[in-house]
Each structure stands twice: as C-alpha cells, then as structure tokens.
PDB file of N, CA and C in Angstrom:
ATOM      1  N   UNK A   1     225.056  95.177 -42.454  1.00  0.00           N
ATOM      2  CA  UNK A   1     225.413  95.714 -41.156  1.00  0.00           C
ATOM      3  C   UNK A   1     225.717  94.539 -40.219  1.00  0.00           C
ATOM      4  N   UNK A   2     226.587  94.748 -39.586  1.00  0.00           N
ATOM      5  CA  UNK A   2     226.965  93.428 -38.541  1.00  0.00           C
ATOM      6  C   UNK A   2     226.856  94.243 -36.853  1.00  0.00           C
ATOM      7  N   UNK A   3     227.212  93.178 -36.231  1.00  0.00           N
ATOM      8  CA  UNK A   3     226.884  93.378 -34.745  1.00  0.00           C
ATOM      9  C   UNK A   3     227.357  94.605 -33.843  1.00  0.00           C
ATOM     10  N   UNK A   4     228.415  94.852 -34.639  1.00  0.00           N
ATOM     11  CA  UNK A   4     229.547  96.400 -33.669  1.00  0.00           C
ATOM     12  C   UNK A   4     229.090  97.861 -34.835  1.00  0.00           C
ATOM     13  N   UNK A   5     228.193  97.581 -35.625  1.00  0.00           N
ATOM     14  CA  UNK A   5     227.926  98.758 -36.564  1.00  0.00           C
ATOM     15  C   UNK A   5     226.765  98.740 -36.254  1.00  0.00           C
ATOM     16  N   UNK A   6     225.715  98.143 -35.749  1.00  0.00           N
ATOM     17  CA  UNK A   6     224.723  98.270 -34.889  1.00  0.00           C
ATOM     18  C   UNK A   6     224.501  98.609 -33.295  1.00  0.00           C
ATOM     19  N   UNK A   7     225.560  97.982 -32.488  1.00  0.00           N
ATOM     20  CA  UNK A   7     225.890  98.769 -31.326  1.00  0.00           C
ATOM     21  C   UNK A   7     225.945 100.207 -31.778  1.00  0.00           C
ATOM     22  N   UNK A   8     226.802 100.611 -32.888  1.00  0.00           N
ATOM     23  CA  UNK A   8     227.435 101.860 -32.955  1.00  0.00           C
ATOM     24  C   UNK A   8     226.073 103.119 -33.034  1.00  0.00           C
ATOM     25  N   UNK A   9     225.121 102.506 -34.225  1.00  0.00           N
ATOM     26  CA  UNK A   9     224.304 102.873 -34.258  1.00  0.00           C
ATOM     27  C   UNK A   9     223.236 103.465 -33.836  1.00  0.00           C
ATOM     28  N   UNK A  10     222.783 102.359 -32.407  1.00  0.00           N
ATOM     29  CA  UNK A  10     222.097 102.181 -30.989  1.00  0.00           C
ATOM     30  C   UNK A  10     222.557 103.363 -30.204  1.00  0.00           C
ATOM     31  N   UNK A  11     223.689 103.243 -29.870  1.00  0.00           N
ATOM     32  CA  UNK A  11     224.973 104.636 -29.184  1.00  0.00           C
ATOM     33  C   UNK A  11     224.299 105.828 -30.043  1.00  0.00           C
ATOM     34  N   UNK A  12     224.742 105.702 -30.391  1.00  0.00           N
ATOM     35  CA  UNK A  12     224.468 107.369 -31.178  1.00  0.00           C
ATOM     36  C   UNK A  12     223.031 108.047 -31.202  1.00  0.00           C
ATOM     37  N   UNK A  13     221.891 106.890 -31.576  1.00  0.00           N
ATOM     38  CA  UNK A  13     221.001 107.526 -31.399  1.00  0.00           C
ATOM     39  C   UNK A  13     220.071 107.465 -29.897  1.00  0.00           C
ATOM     40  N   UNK A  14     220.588 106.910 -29.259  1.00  0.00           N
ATOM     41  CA  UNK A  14     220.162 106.822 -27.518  1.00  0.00           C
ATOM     42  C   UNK A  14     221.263 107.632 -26.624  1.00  0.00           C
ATOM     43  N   UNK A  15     222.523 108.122 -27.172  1.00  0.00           N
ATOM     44  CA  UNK A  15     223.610 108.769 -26.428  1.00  0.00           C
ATOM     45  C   UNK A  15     223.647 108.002 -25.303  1.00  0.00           C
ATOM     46  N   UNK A  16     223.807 106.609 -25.442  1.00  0.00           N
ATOM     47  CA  UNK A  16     224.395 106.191 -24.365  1.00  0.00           C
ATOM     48  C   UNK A  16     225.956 105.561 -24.932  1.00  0.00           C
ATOM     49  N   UNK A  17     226.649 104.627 -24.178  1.00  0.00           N
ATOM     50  CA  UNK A  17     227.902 104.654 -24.327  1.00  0.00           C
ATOM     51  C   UNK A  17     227.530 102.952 -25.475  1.00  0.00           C
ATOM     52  N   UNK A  18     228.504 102.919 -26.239  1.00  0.00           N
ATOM     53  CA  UNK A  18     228.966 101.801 -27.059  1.00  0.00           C
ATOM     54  C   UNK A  18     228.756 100.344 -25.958  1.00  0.00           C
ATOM     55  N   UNK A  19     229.281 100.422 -24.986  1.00  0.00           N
ATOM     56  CA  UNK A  19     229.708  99.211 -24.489  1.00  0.00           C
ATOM     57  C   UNK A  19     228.662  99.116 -23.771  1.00  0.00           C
ATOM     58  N   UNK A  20     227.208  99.838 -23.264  1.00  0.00           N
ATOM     59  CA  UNK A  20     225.565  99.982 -22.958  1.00  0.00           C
ATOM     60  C   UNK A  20     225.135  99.588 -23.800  1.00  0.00           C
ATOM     61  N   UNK A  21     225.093 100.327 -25.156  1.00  0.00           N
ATOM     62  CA  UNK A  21     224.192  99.656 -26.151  1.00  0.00           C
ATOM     63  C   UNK A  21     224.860  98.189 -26.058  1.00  0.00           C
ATOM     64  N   UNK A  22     225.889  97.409 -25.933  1.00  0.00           N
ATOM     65  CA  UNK A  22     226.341  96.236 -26.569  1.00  0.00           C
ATOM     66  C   UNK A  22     225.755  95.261 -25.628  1.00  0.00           C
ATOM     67  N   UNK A  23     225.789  95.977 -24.335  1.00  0.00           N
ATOM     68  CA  UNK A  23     224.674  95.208 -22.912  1.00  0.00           C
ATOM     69  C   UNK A  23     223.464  95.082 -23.352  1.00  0.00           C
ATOM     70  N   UNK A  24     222.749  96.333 -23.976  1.00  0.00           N
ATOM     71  CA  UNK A  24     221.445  96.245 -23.888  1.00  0.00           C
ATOM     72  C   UNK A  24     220.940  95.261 -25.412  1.00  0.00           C
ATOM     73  N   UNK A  25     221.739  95.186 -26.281  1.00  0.00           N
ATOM     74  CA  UNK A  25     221.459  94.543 -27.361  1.00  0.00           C
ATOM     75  C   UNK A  25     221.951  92.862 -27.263  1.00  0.00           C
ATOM     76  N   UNK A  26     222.610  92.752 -26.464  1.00  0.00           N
ATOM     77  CA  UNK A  26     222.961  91.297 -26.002  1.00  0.00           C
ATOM     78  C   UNK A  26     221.835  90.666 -24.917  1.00  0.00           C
ATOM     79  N   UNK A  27     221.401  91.716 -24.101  1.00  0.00           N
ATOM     80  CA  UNK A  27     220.111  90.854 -23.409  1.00  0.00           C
ATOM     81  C   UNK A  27     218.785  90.829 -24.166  1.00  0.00           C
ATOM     82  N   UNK A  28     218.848  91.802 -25.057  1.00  0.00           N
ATOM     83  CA  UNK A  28     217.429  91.741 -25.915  1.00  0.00           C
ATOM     84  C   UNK A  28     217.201  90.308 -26.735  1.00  0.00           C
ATOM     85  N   UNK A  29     218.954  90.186 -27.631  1.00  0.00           N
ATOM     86  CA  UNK A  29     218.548  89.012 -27.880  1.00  0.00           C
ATOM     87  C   UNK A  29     218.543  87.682 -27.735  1.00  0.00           C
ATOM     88  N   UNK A  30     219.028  87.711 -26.331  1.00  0.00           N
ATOM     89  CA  UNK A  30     219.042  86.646 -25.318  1.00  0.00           C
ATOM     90  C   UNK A  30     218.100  86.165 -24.747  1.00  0.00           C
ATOM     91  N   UNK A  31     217.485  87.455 -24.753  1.00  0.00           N
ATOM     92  CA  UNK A  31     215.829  87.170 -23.833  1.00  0.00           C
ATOM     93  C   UNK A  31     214.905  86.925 -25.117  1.00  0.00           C
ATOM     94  N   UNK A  32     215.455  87.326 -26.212  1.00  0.00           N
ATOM     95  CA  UNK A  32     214.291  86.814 -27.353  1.00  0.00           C
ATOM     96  C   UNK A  32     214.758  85.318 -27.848  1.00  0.00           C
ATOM     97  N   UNK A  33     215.898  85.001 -27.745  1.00  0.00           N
ATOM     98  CA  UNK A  33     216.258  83.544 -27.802  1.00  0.00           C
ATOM     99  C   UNK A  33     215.447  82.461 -26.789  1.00  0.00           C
ATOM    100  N   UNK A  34     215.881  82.880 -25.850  1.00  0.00           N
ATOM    101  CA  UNK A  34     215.783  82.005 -24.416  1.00  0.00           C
ATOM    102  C   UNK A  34     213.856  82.204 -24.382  1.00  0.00           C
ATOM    103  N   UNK A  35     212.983  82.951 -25.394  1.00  0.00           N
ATOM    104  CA  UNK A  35     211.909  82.973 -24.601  1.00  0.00           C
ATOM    105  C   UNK A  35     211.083  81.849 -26.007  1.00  0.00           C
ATOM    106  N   UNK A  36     211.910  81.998 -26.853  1.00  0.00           N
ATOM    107  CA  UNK A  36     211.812  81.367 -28.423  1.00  0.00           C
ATOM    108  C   UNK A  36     211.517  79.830 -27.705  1.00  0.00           C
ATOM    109  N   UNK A  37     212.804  79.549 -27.673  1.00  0.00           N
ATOM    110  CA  UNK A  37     213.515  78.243 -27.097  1.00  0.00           C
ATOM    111  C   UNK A  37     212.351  77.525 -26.319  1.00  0.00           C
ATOM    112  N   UNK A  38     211.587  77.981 -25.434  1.00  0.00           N
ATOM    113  CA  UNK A  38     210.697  77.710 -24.166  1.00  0.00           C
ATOM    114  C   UNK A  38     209.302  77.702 -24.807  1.00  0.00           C
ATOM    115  N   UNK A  39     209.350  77.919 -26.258  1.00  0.00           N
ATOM    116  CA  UNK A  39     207.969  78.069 -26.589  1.00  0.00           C
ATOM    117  C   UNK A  39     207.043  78.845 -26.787  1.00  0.00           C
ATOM    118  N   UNK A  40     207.573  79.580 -26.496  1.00  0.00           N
ATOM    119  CA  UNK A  40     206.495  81.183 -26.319  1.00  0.00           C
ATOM    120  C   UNK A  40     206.998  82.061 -27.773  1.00  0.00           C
ATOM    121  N   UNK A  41     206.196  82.987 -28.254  1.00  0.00           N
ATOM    122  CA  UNK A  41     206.240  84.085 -29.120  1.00  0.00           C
ATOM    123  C   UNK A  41     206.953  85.547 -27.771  1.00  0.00           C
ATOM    124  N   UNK A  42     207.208  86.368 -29.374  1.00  0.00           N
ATOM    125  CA  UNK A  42     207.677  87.517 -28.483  1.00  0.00           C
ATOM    126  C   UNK A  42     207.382  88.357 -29.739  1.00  0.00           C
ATOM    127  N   UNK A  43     206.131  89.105 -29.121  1.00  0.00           N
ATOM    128  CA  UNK A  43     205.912  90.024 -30.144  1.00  0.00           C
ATOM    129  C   UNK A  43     206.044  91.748 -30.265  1.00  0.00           C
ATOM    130  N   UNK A  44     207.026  92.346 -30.591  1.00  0.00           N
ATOM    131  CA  UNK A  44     207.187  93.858 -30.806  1.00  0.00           C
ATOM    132  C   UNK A  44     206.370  94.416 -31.772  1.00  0.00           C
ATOM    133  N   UNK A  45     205.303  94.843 -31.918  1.00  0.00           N
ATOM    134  CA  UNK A  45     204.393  95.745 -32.655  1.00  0.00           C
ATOM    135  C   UNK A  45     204.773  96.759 -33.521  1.00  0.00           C
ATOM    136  N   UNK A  46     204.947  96.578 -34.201  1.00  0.00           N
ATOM    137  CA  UNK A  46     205.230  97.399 -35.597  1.00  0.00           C
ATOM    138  C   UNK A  46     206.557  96.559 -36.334  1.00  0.00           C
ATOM    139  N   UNK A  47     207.047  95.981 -35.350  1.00  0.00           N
ATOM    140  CA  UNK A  47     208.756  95.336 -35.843  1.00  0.00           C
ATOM    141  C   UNK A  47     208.336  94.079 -36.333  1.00  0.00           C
ATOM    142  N   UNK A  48     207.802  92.587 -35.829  1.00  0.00           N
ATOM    143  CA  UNK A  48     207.702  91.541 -36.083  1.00  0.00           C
ATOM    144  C   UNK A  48     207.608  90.928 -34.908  1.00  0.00           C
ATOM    145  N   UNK A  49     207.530  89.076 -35.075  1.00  0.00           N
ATOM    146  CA  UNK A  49     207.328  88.277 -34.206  1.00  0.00           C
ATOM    147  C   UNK A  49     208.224  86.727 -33.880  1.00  0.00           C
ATOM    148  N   UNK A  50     208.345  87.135 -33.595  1.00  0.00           N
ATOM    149  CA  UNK A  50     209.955  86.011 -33.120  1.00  0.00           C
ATOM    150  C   UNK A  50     209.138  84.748 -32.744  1.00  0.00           C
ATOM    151  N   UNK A  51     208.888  83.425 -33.317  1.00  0.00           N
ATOM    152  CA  UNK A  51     207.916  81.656 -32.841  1.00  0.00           C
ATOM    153  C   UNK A  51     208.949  80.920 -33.181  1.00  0.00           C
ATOM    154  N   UNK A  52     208.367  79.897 -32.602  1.00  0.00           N
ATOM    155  CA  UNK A  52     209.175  78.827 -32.887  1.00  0.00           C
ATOM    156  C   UNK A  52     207.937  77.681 -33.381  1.00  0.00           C
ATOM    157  N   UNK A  53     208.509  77.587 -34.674  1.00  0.00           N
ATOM    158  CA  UNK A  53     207.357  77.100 -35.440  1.00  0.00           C
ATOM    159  C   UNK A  53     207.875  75.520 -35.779  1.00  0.00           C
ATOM    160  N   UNK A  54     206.624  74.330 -36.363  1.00  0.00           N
ATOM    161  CA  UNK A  54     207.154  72.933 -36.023  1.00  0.00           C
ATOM    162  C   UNK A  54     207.454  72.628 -37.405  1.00  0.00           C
ATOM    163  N   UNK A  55     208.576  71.811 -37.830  1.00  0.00           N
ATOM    164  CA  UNK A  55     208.452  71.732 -39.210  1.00  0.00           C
ATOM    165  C   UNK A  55     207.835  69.778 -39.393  1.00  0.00           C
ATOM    166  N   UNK A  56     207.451  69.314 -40.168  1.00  0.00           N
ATOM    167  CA  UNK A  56     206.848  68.091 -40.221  1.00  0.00           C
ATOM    168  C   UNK A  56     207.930  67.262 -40.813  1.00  0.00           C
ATOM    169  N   UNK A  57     208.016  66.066 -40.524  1.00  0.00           N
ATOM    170  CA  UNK A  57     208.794  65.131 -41.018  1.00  0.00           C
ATOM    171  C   UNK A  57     208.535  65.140 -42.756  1.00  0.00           C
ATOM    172  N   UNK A  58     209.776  64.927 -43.384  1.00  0.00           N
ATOM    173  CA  UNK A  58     209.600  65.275 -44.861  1.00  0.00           C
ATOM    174  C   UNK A  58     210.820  64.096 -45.376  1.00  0.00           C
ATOM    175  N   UNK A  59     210.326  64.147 -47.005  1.00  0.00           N
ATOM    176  CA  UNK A  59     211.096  62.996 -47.566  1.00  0.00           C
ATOM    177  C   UNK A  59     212.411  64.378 -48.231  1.00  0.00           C
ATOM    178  N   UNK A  60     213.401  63.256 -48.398  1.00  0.00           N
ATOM    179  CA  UNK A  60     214.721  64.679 -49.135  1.00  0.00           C
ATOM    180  C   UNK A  60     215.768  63.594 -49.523  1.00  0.00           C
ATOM    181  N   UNK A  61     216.733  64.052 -49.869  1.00  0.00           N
ATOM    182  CA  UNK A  61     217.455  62.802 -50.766  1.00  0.00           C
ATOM    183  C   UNK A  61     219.065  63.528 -50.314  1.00  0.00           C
ATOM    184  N   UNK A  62     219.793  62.371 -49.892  1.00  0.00           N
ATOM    185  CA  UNK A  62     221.018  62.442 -49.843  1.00  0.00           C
ATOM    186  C   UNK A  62     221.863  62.775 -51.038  1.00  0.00           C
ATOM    187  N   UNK A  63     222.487  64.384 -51.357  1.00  0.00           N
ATOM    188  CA  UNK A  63     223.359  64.893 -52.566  1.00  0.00           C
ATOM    189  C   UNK A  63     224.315  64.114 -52.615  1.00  0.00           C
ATOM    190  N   UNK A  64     225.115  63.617 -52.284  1.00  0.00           N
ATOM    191  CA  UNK A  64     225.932  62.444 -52.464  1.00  0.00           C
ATOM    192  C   UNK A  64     225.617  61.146 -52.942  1.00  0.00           C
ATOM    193  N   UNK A  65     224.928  60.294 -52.515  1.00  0.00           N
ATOM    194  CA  UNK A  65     224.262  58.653 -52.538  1.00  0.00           C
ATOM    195  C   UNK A  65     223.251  59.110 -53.694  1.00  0.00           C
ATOM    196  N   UNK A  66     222.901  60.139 -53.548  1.00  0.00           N
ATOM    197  CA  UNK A  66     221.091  60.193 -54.411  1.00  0.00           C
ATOM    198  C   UNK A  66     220.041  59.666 -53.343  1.00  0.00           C
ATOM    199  N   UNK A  67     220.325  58.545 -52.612  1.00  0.00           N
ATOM    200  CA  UNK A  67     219.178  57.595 -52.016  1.00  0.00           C
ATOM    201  C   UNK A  67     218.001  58.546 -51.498  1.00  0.00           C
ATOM    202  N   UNK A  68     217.227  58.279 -51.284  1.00  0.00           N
ATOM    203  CA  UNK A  68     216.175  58.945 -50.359  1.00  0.00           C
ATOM    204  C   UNK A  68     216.351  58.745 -49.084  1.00  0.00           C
ATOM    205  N   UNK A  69     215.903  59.879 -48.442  1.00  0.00           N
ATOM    206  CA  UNK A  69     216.379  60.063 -46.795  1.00  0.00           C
ATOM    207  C   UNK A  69     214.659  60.643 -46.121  1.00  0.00           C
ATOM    208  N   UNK A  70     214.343  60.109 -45.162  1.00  0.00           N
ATOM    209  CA  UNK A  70     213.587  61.095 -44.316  1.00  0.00           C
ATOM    210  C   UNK A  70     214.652  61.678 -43.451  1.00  0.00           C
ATOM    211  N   UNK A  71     213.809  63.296 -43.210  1.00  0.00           N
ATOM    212  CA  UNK A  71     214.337  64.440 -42.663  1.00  0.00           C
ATOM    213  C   UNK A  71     212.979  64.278 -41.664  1.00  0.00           C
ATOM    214  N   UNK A  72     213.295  64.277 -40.250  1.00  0.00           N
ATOM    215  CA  UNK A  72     212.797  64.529 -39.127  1.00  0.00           C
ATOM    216  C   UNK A  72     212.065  65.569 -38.691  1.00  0.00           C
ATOM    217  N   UNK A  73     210.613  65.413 -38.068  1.00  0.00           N
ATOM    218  CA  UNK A  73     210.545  66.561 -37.510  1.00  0.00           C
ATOM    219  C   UNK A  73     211.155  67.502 -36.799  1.00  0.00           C
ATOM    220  N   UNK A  74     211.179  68.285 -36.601  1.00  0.00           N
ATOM    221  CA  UNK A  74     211.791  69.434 -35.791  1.00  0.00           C
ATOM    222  C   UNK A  74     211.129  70.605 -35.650  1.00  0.00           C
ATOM    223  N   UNK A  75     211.886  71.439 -34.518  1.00  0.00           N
ATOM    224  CA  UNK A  75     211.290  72.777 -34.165  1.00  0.00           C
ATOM    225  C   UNK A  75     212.051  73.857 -34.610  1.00  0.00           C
ATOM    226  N   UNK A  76     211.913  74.679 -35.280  1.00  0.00           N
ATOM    227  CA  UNK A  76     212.768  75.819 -35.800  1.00  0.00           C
ATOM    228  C   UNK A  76     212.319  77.243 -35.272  1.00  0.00           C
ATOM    229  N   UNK A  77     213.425  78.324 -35.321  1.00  0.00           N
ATOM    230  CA  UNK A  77     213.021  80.036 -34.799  1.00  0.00           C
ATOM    231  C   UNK A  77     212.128  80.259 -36.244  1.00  0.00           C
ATOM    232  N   UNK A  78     211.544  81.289 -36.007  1.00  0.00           N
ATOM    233  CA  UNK A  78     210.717  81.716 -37.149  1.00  0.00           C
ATOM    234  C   UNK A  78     210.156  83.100 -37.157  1.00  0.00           C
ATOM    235  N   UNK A  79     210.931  84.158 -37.680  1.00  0.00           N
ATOM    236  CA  UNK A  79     210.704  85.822 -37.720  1.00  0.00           C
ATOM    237  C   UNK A  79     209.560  86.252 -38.991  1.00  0.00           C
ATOM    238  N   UNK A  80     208.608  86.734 -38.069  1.00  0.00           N
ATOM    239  CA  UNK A  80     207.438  87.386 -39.425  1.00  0.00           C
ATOM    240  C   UNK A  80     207.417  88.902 -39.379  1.00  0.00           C
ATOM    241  N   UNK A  81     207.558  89.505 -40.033  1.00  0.00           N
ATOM    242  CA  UNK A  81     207.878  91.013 -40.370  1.00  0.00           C
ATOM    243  C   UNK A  81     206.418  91.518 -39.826  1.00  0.00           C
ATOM    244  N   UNK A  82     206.582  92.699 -39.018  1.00  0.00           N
ATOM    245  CA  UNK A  82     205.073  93.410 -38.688  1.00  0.00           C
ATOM    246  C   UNK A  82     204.658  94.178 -39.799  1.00  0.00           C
ATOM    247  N   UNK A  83     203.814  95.142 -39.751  1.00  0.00           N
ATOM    248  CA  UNK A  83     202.930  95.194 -41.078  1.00  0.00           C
ATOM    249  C   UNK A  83     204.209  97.565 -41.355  1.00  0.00           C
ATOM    250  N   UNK A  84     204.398  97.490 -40.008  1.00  0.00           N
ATOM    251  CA  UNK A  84     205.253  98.893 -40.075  1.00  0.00           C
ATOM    252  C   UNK A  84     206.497  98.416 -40.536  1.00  0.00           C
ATOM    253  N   UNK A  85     207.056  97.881 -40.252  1.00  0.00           N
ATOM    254  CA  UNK A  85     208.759  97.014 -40.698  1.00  0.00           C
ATOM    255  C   UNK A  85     208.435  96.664 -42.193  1.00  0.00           C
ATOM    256  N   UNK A  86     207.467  95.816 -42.559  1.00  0.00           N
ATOM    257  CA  UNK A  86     207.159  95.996 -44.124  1.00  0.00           C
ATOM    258  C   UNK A  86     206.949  97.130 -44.664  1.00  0.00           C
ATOM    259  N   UNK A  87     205.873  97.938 -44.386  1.00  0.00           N
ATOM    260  CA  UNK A  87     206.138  99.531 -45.074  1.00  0.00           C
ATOM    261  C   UNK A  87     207.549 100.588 -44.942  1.00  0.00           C
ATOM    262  N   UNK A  88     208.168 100.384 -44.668  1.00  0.00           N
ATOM    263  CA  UNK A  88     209.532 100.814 -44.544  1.00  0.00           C
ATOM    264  C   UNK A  88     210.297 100.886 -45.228  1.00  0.00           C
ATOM    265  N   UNK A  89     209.969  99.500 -45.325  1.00  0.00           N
ATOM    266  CA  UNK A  89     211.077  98.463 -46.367  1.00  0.00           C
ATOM    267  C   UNK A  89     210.638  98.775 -47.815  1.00  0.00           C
ATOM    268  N   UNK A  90     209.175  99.097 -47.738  1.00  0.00           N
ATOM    269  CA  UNK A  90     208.795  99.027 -49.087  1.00  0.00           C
ATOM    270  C   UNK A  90     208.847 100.432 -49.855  1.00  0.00           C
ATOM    271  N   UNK A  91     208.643 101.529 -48.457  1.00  0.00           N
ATOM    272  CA  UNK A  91     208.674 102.781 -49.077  1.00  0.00           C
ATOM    273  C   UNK A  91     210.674 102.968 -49.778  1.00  0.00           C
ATOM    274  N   UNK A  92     211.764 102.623 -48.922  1.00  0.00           N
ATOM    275  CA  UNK A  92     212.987 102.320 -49.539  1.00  0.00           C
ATOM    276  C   UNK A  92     213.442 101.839 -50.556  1.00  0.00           C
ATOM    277  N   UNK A  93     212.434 101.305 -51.251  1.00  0.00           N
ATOM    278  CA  UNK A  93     212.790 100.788 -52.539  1.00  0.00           C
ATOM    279  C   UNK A  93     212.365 101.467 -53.519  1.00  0.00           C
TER     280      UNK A  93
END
C-alpha cells in the first residue's frame, strides 16, 4: 500500500474528503517525525512506539577496498510494534 491508497482508505472509513485525510495524515507524520528528531518517544497504545534509538560506533569493511572501516555512532528512528498491532498481524496469517 503506498501513500494515496492510504489517504483513500482513511476517506472512506472517516467520510471525510481525500484531500482531509491527506492533511490529517501529513501532520500525523510530521508531528511523529519532528517529535522523533527532538528526542522524545511517541507512543500510540495498541499500534507501537516511534524512539530514536543510539546506535554505537562499530567496525564494517569497505565492499569495494575490503579495508576495514569504522562506522560512527549515530542516532536512528526506531518503530516497535504494540502488543494489539502484533496480534493482528498474527491472527492474518
């Protein structure tokens, strides 16, 4: 599913208009970006939890050269499935 088959989706089952849902799904994940970004969690209960989790400096090797490379710490987004979003998923299969 991509971004305009999910608007579509949103529409239909809220009966509001296409180009509402596309507002309301563009600030949701704007505001879940922008709150990521700043450090903070954002947690929806039953859905999952949107962090920004630290990754540690690590050894990794250049596919080209072969040589060995350190890879830098950094901060990455990081989505954990809530425990209802997993049963869902699991009863679908």
């Amino acid at each position: 599913m991509n971004k305009e088959e999910l608007v579509d989706m949103i529409a239909a089952k809220t009966r509001i208009t296409k180009k509402e849902a596309g507002y309301i799904l563009n600030a949701l994940t704007e505001t879940i970006m922008d709150t990521v970004a700043s450090g903070e969690k954002v947690v929806l209960v039953g859905f999952g939890t949107f962090e920004p989790r630290d990754r540690k400096e690590r050894k990794g090797m250049n596919p080209q050269t072969k040589q060995p490379i350190t890879i830098p710490a950094t901060t990455v987004p990081a989505f954990s499935a809530g425990k209802v979003f997993k049963e869902k998923v699991v009863e679908s299969l």
